[in-house]
Protein backbone atom coordinates (compact mmCIF):
# COMPACT_ATOMS: atom_id res chain seq x y z
CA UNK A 1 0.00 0.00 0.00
CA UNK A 2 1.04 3.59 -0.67
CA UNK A 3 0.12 6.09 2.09
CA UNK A 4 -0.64 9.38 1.03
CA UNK A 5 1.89 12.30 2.07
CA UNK A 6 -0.08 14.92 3.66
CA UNK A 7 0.28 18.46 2.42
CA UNK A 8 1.68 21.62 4.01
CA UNK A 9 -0.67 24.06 6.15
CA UNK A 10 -1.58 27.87 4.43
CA UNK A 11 1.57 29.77 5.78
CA UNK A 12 2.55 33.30 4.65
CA UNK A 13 4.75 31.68 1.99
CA UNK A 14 1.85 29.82 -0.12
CA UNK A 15 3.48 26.59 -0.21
CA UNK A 16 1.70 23.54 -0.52
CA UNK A 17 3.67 20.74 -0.95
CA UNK A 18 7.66 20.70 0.83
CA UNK A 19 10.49 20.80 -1.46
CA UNK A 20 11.39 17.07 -0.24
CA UNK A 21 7.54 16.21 -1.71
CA UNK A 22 8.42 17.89 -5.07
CA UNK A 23 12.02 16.13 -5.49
CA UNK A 24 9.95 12.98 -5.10
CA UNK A 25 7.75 13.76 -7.22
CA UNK A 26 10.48 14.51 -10.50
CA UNK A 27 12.29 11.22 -9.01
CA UNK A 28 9.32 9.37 -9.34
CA UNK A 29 7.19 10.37 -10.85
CA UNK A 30 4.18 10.88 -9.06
CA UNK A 31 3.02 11.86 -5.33
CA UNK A 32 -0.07 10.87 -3.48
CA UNK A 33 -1.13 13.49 -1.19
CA UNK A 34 -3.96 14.49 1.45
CA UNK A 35 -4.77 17.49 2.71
CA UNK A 36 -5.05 19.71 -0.38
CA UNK A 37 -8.16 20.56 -0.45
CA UNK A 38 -10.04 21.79 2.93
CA UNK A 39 -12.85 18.68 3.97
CA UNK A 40 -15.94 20.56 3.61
CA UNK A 41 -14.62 21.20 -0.28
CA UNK A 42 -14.25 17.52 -0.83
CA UNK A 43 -17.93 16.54 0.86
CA UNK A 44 -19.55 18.87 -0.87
CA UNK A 45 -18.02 17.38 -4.12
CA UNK A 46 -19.05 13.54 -3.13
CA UNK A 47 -22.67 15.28 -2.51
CA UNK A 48 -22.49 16.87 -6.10
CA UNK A 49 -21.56 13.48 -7.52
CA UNK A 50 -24.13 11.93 -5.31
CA UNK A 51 -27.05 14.03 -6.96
CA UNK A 52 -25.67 13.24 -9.70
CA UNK A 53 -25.12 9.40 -10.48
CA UNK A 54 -28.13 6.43 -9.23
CA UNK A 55 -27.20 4.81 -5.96
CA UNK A 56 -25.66 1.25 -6.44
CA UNK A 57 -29.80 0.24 -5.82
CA UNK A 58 -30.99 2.26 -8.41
CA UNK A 59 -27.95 1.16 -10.92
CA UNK A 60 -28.44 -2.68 -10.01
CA UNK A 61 -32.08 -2.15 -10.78
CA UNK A 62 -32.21 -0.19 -14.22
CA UNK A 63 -28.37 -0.37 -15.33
CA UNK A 64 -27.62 2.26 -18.08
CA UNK A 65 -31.26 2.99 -18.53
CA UNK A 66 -31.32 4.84 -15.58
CA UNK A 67 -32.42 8.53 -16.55
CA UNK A 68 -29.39 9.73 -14.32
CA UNK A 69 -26.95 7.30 -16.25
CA UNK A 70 -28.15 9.32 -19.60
CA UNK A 71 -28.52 12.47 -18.14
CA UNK A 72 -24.31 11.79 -16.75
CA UNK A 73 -23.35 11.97 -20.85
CA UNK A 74 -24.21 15.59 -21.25
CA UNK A 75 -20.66 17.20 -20.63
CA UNK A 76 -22.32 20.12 -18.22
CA UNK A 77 -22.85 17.54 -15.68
CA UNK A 78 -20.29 15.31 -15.61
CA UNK A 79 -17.23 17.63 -16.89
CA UNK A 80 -15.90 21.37 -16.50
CA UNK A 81 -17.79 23.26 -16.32
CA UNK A 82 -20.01 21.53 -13.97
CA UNK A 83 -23.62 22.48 -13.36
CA UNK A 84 -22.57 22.18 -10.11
CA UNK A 85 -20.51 25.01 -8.48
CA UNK A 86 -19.02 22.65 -5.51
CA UNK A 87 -17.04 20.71 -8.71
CA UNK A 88 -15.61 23.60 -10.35
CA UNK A 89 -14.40 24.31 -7.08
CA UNK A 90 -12.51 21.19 -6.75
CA UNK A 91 -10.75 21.35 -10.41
CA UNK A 92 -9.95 25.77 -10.28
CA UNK A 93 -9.05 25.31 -5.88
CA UNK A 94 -6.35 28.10 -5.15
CA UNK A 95 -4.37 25.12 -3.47
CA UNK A 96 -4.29 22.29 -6.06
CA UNK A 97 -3.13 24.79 -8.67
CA UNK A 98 -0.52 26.22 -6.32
CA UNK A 99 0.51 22.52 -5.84
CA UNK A 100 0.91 21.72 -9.38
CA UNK A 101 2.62 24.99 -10.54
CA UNK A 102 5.22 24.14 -7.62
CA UNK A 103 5.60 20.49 -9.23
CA UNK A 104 5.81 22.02 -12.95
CA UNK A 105 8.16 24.95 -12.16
CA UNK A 106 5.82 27.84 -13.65
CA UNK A 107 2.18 29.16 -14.65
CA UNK A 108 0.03 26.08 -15.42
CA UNK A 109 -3.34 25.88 -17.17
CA UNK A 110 -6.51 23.61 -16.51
CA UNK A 111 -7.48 21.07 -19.61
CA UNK A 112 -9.87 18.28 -19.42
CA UNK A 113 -10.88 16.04 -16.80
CA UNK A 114 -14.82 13.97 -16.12
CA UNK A 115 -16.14 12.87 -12.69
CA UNK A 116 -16.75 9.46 -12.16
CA UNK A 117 -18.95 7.01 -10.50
CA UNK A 118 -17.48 3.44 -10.39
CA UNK A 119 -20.33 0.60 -9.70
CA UNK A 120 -19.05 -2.60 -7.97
CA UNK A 121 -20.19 -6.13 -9.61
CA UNK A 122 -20.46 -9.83 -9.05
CA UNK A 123 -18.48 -11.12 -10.61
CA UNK A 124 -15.63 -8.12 -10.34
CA UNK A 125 -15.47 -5.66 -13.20
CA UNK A 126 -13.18 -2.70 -13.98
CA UNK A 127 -9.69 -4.62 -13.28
CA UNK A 128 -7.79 -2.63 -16.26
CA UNK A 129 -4.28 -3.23 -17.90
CA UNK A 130 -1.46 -1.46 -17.10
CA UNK A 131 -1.27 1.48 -19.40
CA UNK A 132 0.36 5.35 -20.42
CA UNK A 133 -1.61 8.57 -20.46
CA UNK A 134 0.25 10.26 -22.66
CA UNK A 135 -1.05 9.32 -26.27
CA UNK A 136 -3.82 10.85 -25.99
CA UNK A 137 -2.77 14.03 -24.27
CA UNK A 138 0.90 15.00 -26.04
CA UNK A 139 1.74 14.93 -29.93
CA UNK A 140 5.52 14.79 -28.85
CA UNK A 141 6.98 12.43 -26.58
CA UNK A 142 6.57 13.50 -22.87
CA UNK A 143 9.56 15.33 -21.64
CA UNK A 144 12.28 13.99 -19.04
CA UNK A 145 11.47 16.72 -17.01
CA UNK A 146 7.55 16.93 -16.73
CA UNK A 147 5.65 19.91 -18.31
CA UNK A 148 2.34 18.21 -17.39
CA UNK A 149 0.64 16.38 -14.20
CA UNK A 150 -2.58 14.23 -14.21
CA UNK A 151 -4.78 13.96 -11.13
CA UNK A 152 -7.16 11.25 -9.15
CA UNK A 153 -8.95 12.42 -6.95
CA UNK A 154 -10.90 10.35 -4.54
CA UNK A 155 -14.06 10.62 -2.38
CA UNK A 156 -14.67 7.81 -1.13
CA UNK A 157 -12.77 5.35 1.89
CA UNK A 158 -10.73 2.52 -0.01
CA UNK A 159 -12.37 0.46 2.49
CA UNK A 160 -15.63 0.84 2.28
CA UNK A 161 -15.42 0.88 -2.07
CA UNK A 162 -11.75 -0.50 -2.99
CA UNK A 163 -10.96 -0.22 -6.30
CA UNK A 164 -7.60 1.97 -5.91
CA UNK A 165 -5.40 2.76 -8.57
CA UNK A 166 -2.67 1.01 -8.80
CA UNK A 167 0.50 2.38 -10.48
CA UNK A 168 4.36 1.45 -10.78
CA UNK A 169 6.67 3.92 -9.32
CA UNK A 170 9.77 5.27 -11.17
CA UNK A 171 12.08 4.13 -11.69
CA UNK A 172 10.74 1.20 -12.94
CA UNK A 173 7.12 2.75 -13.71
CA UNK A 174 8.29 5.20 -15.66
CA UNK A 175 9.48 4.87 -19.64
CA UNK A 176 11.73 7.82 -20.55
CA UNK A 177 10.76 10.37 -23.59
CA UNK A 178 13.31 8.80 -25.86
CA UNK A 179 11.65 5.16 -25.30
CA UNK A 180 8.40 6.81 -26.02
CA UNK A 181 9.86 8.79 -29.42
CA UNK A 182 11.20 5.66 -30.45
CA UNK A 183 8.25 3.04 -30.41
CA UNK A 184 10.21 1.22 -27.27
CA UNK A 185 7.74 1.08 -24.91
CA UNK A 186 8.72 -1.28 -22.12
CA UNK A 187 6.06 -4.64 -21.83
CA UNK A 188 4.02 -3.72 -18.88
CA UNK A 189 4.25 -7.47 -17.78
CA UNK A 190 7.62 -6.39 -16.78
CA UNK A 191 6.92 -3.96 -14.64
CA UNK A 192 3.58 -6.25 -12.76
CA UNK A 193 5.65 -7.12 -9.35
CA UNK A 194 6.43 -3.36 -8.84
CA UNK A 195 2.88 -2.28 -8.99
CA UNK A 196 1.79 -0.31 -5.76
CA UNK A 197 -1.90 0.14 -4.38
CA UNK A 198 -3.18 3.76 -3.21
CA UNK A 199 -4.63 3.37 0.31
CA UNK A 200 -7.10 6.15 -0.58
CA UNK A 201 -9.63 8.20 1.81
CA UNK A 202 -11.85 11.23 0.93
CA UNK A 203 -9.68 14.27 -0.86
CA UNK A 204 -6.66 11.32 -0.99
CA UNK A 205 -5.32 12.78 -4.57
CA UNK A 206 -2.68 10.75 -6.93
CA UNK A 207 -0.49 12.99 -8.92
CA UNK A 208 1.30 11.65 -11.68
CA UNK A 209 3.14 12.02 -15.49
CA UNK A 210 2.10 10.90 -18.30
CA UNK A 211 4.47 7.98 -18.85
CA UNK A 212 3.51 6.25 -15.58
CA UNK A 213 2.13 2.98 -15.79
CA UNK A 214 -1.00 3.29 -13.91
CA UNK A 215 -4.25 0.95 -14.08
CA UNK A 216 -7.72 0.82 -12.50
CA UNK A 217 -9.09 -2.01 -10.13
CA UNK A 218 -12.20 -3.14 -9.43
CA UNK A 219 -14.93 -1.61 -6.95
CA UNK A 220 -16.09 -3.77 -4.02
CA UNK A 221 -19.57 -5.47 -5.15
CA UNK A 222 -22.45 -3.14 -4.31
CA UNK A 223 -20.25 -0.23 -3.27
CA UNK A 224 -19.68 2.70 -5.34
CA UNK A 225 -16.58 5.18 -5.78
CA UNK A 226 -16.63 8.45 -6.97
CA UNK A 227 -13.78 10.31 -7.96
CA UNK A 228 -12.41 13.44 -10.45
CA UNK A 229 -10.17 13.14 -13.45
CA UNK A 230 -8.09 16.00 -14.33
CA UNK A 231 -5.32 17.39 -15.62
CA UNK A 232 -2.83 20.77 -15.85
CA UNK A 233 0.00 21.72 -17.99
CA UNK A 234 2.70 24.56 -17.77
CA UNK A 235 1.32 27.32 -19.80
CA UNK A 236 4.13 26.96 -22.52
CA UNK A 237 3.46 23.80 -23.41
CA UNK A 238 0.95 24.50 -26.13
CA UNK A 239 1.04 20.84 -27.47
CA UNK A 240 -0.56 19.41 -24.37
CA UNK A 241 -4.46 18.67 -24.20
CA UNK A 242 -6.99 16.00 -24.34
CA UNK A 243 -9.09 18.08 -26.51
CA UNK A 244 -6.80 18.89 -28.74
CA UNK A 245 -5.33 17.74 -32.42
CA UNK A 246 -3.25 15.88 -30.75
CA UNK A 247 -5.86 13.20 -29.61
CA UNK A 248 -6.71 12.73 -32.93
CA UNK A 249 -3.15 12.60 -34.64
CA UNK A 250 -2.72 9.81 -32.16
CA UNK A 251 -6.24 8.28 -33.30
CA UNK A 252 -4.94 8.23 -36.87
CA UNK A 253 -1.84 5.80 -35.78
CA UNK A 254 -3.30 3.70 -33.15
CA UNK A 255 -6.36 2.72 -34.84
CA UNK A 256 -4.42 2.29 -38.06
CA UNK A 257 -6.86 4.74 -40.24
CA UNK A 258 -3.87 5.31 -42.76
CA UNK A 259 -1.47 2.73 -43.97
CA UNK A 260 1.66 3.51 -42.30
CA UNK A 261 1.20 6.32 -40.95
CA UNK A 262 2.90 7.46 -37.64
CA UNK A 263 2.93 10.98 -35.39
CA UNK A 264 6.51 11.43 -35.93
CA UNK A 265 6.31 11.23 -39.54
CA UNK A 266 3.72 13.62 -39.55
CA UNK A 267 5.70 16.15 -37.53
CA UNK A 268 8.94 15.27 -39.79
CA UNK A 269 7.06 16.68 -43.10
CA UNK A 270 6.16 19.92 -41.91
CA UNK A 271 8.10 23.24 -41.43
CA UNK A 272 9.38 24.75 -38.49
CA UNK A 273 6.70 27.66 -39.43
CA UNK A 274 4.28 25.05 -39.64
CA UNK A 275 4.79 23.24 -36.06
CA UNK A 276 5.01 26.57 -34.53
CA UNK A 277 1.76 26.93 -35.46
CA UNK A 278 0.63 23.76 -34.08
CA UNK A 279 1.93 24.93 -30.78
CA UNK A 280 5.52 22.40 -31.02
CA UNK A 281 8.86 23.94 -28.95
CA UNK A 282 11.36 24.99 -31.72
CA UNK A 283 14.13 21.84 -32.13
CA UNK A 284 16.39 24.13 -30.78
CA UNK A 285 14.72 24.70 -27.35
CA UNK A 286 14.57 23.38 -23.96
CA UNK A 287 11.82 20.91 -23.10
């Protein structure tokens, strides 16, 4: 089991996470924290989510006919902006984003993220593969040095719903930018036996880079766990987003929609005019 770190106090100096918490963080690439947000933010969130998605009764009964469970698709309620204010709280809090411009070294901006209710089954459901985040957020390779951080957010106790997510620490967890430029993703049956387990409780948060392997597990039977998706990147990085062109460049190779096409053969045929345009770093510069 991981145990979450638990944040700094508000002092005069802003801080939120130690300097010790944000060398971990670039060794390892990830942290999992409490005490971000204050608890009356995160109880008013699991209420929002509450109103919104049918109690395990109510989802056992009707499944995905449930009005709620249709109602959930329309992007206002389940997405930013919320129709309800206690969410956009949670994503925009003056303390998360103070934590996560700390962790990425400058000004960060807010892209994408969906709130989640997970339904337990019998038999279990929802045990996923080990898998990156990054090919459907980033047209280039991630960094070494992360210019992006993804977030889980939890409302729920990990014992009364399980379901944690489980992740692989660097530096085994983590595949470097020039594995990822090159194709060489590692086999994430390698990296099984270093796999960790979040030992989660309300406003527990996991914190993480793109090119950690991460999975989902499944929710006790007739439990439910709610939790928030989301996702900031340092304001420079203009190739980073989940809705942007870079989703669907990597659509185009992973699906196989044009014979041999790849992302960095795309990227090789246009000018440095062009991928400016598209928001790419100059060669020249720094990631």
């Amino acid at each position: 089991w991981e145990q979450p770190q638990q944040a700094l106090p508000d002092s005069a100096d802003g801080a939120v996470l130690s300097a010790q918490q944000v060398a971990e963080f670039h060794e390892y690439g990830y942290l999992a924290m409490d005490g971000i947000w204050p608890a009356e933010v995160i109880q008013n969130g699991r209420q929002a989510l509450e109103e919104i998605y049918p109690t395990i009764e109510e989802w056992n009964l009707e499944k995905q006919e449930h009005p709620l469970i249709t109602q959930s698709h329309n992007p206002h309620v389940n997405q930013f902006p919320y129709s309800q204010p206690a969410l956009n709280a949670i994503v925009l809090h003056r303390r998360i984003l103070t934590a996560v411009t700390q962790l990425l070294g400058g000004e960060v901006r807010f892209y994408g993220d969906v709130s989640l209710a997970k339904y337990g089954t019998d038999p279990p459901s929802g045990d996923q593969e080990l898998h990156l985040d990054f090919e459907g957020n980033m047209s280039l390779a991630p960094p070494e040095k992360a210019n992006a951080v993804k977030c889980i957010l939890n409302y729920s106790h990990v014992e009364e719903s399980a379901g944690p997510t489980r992740f692989v620490p660097g530096p085994e967890g983590l595949v470097t930018p020039r594995q990822l430029a090159a194709g060489e993703t590692m086999n994430p049956e390698d990296v099984y036996p270093y796999e960790r387990t979040i030992h989660y409780s309300p406003g527990s948060v996991l914190i993480y880079v793109n090119r950690l392997w991460h999975r989902g597990s499944p929710v006790n039977n007739r439990a439910v766990r709610y939790t928030t998706h989301f996702n900031y990147v340092r304001s420079d990085a203009l190739w980073v987003g989940s809705h942007t062109w870079a989703r669907a460049l990597w659509s185009l190779e992973k699906r196989k929609l044009l014979p041999n096409f790849t992302r960095a053969g795309f990227l090789s045929t246009l000018s440095a005019l062009q991928r400016r345009a598209l928001g790419c770093p100059d060669e020249n510069s720094r990631l």
